[in-house]
N, C-alpha and C. Protein backbone atom coordinates (compact mmCIF):
# COMPACT_ATOMS: atom_id res chain seq x y z
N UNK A 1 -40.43 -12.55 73.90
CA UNK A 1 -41.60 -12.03 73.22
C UNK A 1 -41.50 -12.31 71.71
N UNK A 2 -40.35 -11.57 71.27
CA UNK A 2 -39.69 -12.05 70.00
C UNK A 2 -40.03 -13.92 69.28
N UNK A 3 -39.65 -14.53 70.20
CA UNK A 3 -40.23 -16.38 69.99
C UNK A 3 -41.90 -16.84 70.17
N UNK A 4 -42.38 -16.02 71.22
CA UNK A 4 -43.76 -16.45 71.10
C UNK A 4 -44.73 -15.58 69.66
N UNK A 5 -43.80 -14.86 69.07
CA UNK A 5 -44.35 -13.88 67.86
C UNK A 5 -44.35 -14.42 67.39
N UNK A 6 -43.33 -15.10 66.52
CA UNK A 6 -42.51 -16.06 65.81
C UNK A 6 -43.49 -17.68 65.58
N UNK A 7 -43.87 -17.71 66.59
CA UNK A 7 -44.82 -18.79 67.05
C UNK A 7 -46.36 -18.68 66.57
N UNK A 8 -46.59 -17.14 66.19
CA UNK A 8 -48.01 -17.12 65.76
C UNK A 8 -48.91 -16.42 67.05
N UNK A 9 -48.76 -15.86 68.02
CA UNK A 9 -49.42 -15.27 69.21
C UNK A 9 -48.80 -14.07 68.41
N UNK A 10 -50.67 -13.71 68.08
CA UNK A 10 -51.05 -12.16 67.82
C UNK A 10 -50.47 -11.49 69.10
N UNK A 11 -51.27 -11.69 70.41
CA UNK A 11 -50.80 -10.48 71.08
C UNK A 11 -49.50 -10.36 71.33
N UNK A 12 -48.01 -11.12 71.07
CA UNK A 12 -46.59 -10.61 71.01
C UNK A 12 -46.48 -9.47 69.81
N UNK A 13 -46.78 -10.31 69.19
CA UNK A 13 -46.48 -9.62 67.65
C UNK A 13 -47.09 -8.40 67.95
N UNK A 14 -48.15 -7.89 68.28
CA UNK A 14 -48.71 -6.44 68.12
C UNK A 14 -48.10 -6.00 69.35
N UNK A 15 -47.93 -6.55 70.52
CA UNK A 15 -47.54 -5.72 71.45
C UNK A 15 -46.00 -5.18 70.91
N UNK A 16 -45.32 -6.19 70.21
CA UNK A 16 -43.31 -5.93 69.73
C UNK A 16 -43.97 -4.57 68.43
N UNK A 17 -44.75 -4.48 67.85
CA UNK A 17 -44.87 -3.53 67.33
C UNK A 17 -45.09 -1.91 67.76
N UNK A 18 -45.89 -2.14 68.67
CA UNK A 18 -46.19 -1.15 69.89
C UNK A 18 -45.12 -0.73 70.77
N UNK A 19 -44.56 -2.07 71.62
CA UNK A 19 -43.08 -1.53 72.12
C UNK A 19 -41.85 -0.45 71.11
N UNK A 20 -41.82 -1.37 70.03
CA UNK A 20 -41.25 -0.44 68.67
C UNK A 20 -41.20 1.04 68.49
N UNK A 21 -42.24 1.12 67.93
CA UNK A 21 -43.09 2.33 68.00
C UNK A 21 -43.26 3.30 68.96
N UNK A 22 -43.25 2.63 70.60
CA UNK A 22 -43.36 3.94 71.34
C UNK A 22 -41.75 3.75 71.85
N UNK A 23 -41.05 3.69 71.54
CA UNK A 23 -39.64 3.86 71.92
C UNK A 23 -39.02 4.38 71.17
N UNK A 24 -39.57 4.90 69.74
CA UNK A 24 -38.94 5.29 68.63
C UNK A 24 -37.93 4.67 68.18
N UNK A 25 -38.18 3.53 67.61
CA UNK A 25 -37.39 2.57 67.42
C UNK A 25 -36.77 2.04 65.88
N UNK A 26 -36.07 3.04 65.53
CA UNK A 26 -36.55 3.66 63.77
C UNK A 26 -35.09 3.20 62.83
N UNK A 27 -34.05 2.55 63.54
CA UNK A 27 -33.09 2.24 63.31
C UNK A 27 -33.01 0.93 62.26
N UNK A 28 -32.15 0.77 61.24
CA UNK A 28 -32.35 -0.11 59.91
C UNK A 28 -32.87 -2.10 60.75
N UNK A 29 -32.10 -2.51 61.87
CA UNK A 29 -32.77 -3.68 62.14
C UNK A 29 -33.92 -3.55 62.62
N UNK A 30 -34.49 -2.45 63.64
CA UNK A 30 -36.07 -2.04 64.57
C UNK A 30 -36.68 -1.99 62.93
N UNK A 31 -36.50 -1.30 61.85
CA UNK A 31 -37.77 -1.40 61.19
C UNK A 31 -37.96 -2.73 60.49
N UNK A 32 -36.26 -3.55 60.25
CA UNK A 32 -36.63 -4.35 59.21
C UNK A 32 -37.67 -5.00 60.11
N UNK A 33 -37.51 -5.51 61.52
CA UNK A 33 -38.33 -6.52 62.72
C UNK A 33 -39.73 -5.70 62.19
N UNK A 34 -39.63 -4.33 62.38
CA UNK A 34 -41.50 -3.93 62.46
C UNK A 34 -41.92 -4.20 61.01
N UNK A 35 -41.15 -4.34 60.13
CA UNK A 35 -41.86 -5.09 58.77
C UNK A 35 -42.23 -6.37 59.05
N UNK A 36 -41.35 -7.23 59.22
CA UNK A 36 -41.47 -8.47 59.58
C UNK A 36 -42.53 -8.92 60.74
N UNK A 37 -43.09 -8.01 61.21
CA UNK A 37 -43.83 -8.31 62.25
C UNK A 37 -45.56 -7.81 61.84
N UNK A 38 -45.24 -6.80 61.08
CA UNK A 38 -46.92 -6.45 60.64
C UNK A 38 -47.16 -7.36 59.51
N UNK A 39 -46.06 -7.95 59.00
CA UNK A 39 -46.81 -8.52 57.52
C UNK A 39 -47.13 -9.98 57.95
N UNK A 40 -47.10 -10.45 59.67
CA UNK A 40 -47.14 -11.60 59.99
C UNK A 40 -49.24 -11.82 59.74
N UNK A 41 -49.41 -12.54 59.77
CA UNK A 41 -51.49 -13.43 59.04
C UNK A 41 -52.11 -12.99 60.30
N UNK A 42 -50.98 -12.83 61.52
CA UNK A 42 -51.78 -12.97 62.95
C UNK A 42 -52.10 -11.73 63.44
N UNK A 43 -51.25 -10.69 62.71
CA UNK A 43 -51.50 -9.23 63.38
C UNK A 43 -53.14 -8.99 62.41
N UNK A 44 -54.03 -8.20 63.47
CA UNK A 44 -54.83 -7.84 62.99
C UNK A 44 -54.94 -6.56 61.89
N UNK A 45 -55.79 -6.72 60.74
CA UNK A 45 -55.93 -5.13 59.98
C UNK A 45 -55.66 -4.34 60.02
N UNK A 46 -56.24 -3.91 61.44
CA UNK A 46 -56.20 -2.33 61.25
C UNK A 46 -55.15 -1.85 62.35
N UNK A 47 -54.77 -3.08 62.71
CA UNK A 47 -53.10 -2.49 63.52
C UNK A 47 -52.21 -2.26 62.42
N UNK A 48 -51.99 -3.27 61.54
CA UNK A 48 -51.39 -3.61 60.10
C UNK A 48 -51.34 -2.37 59.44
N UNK A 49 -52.73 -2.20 59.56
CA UNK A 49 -52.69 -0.40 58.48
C UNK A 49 -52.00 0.32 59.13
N UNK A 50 -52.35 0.87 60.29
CA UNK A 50 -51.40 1.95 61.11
C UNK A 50 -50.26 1.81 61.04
N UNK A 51 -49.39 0.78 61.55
CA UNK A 51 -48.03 0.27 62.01
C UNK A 51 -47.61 0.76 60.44
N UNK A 52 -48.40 0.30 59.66
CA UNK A 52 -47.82 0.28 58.14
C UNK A 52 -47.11 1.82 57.59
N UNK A 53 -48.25 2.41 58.26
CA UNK A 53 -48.41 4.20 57.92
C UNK A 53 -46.95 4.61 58.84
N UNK A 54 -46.80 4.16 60.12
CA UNK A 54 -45.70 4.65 60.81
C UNK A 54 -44.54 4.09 60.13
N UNK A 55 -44.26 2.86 60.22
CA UNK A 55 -43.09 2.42 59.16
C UNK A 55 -42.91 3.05 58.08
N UNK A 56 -43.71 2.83 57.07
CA UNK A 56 -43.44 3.81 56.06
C UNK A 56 -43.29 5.41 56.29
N UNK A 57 -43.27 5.92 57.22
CA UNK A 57 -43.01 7.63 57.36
C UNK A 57 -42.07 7.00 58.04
N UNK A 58 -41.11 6.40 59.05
CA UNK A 58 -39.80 5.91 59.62
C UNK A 58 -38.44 5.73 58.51
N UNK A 59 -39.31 4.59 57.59
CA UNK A 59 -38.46 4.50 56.49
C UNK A 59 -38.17 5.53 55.47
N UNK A 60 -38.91 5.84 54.78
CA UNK A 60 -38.66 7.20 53.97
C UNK A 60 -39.96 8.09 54.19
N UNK A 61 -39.35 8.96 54.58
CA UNK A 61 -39.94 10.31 54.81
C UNK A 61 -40.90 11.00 53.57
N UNK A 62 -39.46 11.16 52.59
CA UNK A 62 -40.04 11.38 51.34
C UNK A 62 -41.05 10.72 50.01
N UNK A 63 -41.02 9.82 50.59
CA UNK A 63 -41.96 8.92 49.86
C UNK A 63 -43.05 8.47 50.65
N UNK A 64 -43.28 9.06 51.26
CA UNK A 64 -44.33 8.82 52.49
C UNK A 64 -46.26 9.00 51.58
N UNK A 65 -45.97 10.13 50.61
CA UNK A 65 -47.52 10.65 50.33
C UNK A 65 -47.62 9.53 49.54
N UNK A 66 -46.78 9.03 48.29
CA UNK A 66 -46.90 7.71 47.73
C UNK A 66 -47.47 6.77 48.38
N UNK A 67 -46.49 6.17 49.09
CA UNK A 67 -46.88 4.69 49.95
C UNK A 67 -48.12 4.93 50.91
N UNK A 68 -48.44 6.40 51.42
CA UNK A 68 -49.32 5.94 52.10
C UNK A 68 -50.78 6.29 51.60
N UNK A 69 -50.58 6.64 50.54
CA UNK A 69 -51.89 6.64 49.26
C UNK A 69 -52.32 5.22 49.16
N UNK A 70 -50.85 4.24 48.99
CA UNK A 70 -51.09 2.43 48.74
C UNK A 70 -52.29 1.94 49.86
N UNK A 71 -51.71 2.62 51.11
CA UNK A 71 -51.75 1.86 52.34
C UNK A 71 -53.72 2.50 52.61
N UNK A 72 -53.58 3.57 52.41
CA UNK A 72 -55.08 4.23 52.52
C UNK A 72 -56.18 3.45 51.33
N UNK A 73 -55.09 3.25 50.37
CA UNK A 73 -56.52 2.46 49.51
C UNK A 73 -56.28 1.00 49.52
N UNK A 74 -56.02 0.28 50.09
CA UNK A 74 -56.54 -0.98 50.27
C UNK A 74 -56.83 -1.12 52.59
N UNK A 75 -57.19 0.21 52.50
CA UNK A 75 -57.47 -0.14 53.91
C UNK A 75 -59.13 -0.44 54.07
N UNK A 76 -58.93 -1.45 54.96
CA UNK A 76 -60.65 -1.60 55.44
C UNK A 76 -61.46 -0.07 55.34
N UNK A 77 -62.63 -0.71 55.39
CA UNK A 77 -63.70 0.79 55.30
C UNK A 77 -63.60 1.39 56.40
N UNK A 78 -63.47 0.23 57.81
CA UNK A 78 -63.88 0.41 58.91
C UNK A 78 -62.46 0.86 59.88
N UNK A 79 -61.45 0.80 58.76
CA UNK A 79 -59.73 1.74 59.64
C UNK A 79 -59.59 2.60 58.68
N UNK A 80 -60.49 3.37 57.94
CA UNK A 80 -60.21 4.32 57.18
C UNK A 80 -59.94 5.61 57.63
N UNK A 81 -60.73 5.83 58.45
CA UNK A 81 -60.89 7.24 59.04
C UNK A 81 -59.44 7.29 60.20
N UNK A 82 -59.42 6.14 60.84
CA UNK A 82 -58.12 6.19 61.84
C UNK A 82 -56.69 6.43 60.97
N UNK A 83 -57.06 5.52 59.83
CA UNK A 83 -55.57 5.46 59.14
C UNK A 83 -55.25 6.90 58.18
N UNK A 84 -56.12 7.98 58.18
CA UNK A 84 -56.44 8.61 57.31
C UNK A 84 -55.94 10.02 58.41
N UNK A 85 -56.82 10.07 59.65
CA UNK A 85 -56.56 10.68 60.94
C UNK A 85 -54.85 10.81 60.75
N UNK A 86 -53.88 9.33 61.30
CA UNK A 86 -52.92 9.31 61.35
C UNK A 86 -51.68 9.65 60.30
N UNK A 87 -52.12 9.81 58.99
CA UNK A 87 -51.18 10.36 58.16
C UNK A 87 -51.51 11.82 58.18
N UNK A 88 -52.56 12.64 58.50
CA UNK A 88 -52.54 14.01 58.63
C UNK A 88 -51.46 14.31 60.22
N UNK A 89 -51.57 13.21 61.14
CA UNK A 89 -50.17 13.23 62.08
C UNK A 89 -48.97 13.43 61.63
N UNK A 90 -48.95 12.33 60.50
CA UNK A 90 -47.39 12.32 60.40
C UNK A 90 -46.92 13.29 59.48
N UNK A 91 -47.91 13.65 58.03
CA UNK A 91 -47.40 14.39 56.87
C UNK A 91 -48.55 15.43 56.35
N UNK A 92 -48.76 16.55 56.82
CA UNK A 92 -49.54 17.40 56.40
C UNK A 92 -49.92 17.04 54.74
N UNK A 93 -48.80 16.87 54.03
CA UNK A 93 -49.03 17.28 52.50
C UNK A 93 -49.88 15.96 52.06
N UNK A 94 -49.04 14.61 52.98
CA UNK A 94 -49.66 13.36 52.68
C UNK A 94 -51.21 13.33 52.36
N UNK A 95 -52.00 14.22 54.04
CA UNK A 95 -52.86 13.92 54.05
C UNK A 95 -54.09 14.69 53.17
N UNK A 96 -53.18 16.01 53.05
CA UNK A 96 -54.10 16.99 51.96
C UNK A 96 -54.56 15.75 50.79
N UNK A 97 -52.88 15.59 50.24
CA UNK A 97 -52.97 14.44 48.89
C UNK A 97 -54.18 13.62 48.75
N UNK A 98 -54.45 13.21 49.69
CA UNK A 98 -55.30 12.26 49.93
C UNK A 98 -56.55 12.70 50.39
N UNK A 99 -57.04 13.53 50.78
CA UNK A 99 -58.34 14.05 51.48
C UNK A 99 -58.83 14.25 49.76
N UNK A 100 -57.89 15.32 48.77
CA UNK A 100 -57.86 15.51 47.14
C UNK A 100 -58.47 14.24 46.37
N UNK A 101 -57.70 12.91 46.62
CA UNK A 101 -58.02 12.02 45.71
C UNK A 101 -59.18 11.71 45.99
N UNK A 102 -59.71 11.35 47.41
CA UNK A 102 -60.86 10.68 48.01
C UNK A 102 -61.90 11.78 47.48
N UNK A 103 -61.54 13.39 47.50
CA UNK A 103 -62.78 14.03 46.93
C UNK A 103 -63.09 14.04 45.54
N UNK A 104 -61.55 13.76 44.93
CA UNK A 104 -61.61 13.77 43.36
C UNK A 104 -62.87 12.49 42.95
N UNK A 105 -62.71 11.39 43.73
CA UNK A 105 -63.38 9.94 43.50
C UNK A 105 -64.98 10.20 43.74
N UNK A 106 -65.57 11.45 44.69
CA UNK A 106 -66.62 11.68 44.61
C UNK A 106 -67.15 12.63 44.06
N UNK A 107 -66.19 13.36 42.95
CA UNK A 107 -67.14 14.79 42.36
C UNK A 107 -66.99 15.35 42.73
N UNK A 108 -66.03 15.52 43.62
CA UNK A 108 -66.02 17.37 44.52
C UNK A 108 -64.64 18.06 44.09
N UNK A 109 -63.85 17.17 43.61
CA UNK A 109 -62.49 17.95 42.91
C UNK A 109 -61.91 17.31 41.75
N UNK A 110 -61.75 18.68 40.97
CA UNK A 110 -61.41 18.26 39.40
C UNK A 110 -59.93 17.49 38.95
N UNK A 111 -59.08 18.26 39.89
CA UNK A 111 -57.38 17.45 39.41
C UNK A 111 -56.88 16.47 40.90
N UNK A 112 -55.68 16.07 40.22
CA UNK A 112 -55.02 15.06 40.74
C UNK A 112 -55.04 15.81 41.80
N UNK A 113 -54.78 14.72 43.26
CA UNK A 113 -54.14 15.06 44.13
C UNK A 113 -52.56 15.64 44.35
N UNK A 114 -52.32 16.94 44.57
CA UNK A 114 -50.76 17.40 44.17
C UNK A 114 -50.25 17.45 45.99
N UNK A 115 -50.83 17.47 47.01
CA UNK A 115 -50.67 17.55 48.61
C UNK A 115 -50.68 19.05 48.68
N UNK A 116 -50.84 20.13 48.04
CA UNK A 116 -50.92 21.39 48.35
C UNK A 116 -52.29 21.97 48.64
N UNK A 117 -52.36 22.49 49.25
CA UNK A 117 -53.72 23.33 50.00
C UNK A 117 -54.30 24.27 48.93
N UNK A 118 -54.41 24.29 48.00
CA UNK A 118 -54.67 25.24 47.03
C UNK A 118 -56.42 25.59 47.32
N UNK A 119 -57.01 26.73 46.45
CA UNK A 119 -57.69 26.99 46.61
C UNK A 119 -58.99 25.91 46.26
N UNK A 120 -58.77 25.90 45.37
CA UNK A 120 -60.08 24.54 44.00
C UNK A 120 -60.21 23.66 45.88
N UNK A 121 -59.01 23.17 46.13
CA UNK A 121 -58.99 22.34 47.60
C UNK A 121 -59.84 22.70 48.38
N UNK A 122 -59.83 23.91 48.73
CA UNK A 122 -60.49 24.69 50.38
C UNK A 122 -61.55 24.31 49.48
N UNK A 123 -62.47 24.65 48.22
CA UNK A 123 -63.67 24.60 47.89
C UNK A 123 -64.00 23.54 48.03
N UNK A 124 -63.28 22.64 47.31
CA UNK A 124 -63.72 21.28 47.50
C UNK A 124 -64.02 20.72 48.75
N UNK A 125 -63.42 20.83 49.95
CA UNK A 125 -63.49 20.45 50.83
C UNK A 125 -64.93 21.02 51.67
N UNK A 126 -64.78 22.44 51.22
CA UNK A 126 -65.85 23.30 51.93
C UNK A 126 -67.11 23.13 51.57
N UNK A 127 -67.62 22.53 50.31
CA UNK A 127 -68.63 21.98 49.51
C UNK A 127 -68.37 21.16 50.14
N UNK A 128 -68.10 19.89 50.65
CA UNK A 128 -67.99 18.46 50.90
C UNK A 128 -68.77 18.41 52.40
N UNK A 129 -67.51 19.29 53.50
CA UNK A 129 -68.07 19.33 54.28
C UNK A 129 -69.98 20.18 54.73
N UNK A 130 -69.93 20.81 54.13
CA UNK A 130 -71.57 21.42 53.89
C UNK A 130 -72.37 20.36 53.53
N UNK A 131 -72.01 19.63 52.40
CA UNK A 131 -72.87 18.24 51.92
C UNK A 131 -72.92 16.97 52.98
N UNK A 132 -71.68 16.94 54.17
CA UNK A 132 -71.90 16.12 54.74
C UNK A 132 -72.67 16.54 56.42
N UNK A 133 -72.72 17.66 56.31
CA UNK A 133 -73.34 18.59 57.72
C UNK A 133 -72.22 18.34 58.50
N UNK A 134 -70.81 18.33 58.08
CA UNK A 134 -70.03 19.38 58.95
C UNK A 134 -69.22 20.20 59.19
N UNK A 135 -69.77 21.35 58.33
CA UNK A 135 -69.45 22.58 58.14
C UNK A 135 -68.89 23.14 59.63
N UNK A 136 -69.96 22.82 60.76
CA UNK A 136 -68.79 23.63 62.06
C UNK A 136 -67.78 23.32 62.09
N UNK A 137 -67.48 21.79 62.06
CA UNK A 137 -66.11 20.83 62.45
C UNK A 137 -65.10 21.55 61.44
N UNK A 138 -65.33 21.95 60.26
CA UNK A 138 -64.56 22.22 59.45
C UNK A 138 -64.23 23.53 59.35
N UNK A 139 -65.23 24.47 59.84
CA UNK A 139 -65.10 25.91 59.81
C UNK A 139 -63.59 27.02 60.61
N UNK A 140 -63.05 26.37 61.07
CA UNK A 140 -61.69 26.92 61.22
C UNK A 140 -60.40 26.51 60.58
N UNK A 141 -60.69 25.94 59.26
CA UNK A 141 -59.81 25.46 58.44
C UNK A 141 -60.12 23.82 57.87
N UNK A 142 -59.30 23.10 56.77
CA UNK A 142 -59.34 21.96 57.03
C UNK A 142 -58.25 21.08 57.37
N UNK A 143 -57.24 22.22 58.33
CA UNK A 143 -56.31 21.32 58.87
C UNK A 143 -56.11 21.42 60.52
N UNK A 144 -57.22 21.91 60.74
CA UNK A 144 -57.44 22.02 62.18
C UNK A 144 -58.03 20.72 62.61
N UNK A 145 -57.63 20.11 63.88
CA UNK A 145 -57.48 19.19 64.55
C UNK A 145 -59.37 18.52 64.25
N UNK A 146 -59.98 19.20 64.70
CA UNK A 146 -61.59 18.87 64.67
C UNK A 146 -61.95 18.63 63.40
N UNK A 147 -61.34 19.59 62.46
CA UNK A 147 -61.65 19.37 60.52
C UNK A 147 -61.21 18.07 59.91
N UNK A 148 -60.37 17.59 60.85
CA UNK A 148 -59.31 16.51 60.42
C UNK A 148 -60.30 15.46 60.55
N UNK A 149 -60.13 15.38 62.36
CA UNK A 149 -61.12 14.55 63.05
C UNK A 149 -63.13 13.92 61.99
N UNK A 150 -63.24 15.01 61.47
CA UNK A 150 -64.54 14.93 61.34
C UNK A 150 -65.00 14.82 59.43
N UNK A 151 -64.02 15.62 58.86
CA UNK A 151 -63.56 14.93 57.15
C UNK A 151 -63.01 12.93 57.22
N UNK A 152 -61.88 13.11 57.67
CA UNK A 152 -61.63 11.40 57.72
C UNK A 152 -62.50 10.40 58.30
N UNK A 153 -63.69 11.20 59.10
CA UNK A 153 -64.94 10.60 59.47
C UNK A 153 -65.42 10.47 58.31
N UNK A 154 -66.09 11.55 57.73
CA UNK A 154 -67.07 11.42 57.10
C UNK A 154 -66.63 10.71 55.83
N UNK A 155 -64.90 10.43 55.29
CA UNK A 155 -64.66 10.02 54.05
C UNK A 155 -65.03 8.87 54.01
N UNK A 156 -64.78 8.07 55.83
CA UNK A 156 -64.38 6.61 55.85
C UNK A 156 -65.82 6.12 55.15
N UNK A 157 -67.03 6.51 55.44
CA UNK A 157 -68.72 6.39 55.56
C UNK A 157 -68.32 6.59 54.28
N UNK A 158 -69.12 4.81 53.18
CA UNK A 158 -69.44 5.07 52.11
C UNK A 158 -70.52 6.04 51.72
């Protein structure tokens, strides 16, 4: 599988990423390969983004809200919401961070993204979601599974 990747066949390459990944395969050669394998021309985007988001939370943990701030802003419009979905998987604080900046960029929150839930946050968010009509989705928090689901919707939508 490894040689026909190597060769330029997208579907090895994404499937050796996938095998990777669901085997938990997180060990210093499995990630250097899953680097080497998403940064190949043939893997598509928005596998690229994801795989990217998991590698980077594999590799360092702690630097995860950083890198995956990188990875969220040069992602397509159209893997925004998935790639956005999936770091509230991996890093609660990541994804606050980032739900912050994306509202800071539209007027709905005044400071930096810090990844803490603070209050100015819940408003911001709670104004946001009201402005985007979905206040139900959001109404049991904004880190409940449906709030998640339906904010990283509505961020991805210019």
């Amino acid at each position: 599988m490894t040689a026909r990747a190597d060769e330029g066949d997208q579907w090895a390459a994404e499937t050796l990423l996938y095998f990777y990944r669901a085997r938990d395969m997180n060990g210093m050669d499995a990630l250097a390969e899953r680097k080497r394998l998403v940064a190949m021309p043939e893997v598509r985007a928005r596998i690229a983004t994801m795989e990217g988001l998991y590698i980077a939370y594999a590799d360092d943990p702690g630097s995860f809200g950083e890198v995956s701030a990188g990875i969220l802003d040069t992602a397509r419009p159209e893997d925004f919401a998935a790639a956005l979905r999936a770091t509230a998987r991996l890093d609660r604080n990541a994804y606050v961070r980032a739900v912050q900046n994306q509202l800071r960029a539209r007027g709905y929150y005044g400071s930096r993204g810090s990844g803490r839930l603070t209050q100015p946050t819940i408003y911001a968010i709670n104004r946001f979601c009201r402005d985007k009509g979905i206040e139900d989705a959001c109404f049991h928090g904004p880190l409940a599974s449906k709030a998640i689901r339906a904010i990283a919707g509505a961020l991805g939508t210019p």
